[in-house]
N, C-alpha and C. Protein backbone atom coordinates (compact mmCIF):
# COMPACT_ATOMS: atom_id res chain seq x y z
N UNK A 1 0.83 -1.18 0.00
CA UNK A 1 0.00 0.00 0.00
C UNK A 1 0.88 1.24 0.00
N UNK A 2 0.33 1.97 -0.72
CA UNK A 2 1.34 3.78 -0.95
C UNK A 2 0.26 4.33 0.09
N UNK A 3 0.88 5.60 0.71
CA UNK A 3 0.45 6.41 1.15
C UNK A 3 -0.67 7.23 1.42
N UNK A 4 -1.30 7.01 -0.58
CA UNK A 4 -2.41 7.17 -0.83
C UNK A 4 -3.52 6.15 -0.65
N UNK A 5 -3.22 5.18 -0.45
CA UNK A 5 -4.33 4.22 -0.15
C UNK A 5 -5.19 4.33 1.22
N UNK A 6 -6.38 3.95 0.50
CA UNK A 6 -7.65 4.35 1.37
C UNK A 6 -8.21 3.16 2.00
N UNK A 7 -9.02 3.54 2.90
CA UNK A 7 -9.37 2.05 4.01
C UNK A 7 -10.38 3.01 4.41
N UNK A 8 -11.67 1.97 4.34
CA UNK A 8 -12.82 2.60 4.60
C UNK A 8 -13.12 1.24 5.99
N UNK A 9 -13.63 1.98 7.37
CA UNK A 9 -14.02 1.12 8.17
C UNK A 9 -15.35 1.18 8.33
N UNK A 10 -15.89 0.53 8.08
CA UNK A 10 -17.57 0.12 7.87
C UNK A 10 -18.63 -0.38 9.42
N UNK A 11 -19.29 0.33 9.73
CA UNK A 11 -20.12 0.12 11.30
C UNK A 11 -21.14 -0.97 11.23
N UNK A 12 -21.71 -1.79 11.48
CA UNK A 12 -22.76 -2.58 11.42
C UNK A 12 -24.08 -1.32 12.61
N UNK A 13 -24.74 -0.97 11.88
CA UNK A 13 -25.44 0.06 12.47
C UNK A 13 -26.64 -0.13 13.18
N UNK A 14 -27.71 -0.31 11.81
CA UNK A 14 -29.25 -0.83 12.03
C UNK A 14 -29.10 -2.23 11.76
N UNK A 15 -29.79 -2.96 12.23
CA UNK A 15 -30.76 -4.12 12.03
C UNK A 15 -31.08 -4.67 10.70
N UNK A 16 -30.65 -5.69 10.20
CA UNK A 16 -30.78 -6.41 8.84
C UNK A 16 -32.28 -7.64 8.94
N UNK A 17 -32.91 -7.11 10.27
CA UNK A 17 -34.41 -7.83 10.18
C UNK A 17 -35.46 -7.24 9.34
N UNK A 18 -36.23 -7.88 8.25
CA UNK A 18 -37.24 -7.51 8.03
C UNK A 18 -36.61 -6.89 6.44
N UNK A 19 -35.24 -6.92 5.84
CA UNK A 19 -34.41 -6.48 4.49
C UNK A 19 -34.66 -7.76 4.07
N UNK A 20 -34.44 -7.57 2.78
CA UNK A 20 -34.09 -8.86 1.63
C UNK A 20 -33.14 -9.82 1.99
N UNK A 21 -33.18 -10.54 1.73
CA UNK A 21 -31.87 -11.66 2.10
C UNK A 21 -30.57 -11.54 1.32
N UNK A 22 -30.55 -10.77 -0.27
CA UNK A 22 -29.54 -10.44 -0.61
C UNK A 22 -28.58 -9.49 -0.11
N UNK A 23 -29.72 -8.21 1.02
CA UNK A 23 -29.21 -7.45 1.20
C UNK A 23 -28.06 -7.74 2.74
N UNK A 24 -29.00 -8.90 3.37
CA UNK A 24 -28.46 -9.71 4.44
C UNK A 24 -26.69 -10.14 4.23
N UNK A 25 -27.32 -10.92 3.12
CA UNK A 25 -25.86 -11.59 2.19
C UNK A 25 -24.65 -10.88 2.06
N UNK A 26 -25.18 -9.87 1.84
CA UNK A 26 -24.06 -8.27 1.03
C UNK A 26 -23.75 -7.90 2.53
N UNK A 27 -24.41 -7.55 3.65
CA UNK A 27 -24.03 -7.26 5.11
C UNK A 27 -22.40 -8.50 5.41
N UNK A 28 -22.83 -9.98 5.23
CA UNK A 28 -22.40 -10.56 6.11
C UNK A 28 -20.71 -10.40 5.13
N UNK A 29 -21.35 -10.60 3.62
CA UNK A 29 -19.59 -10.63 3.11
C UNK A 29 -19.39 -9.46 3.10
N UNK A 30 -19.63 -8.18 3.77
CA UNK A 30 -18.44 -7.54 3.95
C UNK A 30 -17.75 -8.13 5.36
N UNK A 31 -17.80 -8.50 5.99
CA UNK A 31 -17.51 -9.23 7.23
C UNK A 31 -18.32 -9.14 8.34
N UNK A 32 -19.39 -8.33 8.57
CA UNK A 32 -20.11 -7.97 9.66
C UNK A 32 -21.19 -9.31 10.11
N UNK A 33 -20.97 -9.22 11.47
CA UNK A 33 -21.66 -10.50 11.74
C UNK A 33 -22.98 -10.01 13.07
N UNK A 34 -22.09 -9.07 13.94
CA UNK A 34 -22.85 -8.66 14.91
C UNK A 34 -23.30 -7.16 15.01
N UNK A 35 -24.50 -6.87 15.42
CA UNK A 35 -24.80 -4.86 15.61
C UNK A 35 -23.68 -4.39 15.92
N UNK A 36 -23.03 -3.14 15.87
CA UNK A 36 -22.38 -2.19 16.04
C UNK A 36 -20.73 -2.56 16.05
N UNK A 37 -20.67 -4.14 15.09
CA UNK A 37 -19.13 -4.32 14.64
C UNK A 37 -18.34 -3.32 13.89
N UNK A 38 -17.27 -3.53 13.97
CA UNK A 38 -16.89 -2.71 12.81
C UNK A 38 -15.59 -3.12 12.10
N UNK A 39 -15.56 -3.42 10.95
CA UNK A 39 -14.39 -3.81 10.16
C UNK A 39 -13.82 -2.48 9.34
N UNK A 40 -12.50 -2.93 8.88
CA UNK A 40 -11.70 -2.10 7.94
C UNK A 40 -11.55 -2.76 6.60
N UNK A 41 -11.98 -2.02 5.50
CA UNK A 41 -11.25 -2.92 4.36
C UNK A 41 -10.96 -2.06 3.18
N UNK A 42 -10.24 -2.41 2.30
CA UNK A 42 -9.25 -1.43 1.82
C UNK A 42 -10.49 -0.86 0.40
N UNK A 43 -10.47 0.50 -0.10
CA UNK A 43 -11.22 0.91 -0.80
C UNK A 43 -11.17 0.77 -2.11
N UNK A 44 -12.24 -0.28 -2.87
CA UNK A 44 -12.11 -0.67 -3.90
C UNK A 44 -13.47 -0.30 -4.38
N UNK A 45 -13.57 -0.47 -5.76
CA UNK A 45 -14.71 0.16 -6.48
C UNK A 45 -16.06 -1.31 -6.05
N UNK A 46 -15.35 -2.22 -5.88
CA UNK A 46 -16.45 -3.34 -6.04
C UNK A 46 -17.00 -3.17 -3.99
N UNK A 47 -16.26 -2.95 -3.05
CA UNK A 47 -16.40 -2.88 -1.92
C UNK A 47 -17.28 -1.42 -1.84
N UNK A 48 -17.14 -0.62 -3.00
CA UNK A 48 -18.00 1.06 -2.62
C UNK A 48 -19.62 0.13 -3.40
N UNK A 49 -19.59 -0.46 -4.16
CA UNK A 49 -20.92 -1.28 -4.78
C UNK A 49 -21.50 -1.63 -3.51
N UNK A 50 -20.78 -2.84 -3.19
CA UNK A 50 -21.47 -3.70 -1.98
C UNK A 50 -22.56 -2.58 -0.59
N UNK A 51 -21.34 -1.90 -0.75
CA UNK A 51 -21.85 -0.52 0.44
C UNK A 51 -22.69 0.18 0.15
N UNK A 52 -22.87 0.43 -1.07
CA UNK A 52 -24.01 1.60 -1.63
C UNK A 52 -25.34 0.42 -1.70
N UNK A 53 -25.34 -1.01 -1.60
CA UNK A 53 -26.43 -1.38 -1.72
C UNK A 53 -27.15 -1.30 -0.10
N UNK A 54 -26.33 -1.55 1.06
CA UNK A 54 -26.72 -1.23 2.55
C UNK A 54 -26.26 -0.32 2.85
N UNK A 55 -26.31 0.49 2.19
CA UNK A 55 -26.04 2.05 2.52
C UNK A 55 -27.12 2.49 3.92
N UNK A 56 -28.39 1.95 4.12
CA UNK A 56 -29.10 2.10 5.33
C UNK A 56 -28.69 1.37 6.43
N UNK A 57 -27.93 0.60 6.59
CA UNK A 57 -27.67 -0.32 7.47
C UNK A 57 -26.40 -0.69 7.93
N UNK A 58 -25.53 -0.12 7.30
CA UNK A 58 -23.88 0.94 7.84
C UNK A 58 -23.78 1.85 7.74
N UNK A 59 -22.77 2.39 9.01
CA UNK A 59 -21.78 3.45 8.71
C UNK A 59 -20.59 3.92 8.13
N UNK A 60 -20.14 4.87 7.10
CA UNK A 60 -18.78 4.53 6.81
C UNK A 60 -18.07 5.84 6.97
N UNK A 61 -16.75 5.12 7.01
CA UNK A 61 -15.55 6.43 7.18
C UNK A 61 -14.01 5.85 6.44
N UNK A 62 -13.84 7.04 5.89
CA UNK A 62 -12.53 7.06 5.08
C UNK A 62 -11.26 6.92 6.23
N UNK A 63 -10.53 6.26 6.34
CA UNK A 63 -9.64 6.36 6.70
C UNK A 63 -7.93 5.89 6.08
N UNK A 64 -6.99 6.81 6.63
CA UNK A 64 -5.40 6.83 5.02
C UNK A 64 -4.96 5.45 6.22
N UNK A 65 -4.87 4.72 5.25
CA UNK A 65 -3.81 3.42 5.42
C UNK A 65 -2.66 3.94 6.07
């Protein structure tokens, strides 16, 4: 990783009861398993997809590698 590389850490926020099951799916592979976890993972165009589909149901923040 250069300097410039970005790492977005992602919150498990709201509640994935009562969403689609794809959207469930898309929660768990970003890694989130429990409410108010929170993982880091490095910022890629396919990881900003995944996020924009539970965009209601995380939090995110930029953070420099």
């Amino acid at each position: 990783m250069t300097g410039k590389d970005k790492v977005l850490r992602v919150t498990y926020a709201t509640s994935a009861i009562g969403v689609e099951q794809d959207q469930k799916e898309t929660v768990r592979r970003l890694g989130l398993r429990k409410l108010g976890q929170t993982v880091e993972q490095p910022d890629t165009p396919v990881l900003r997809g995944m996020i924009h589909k539970v965009r209601h149901l995380v939090t995110v923040e930029e953070v420099d590698a």
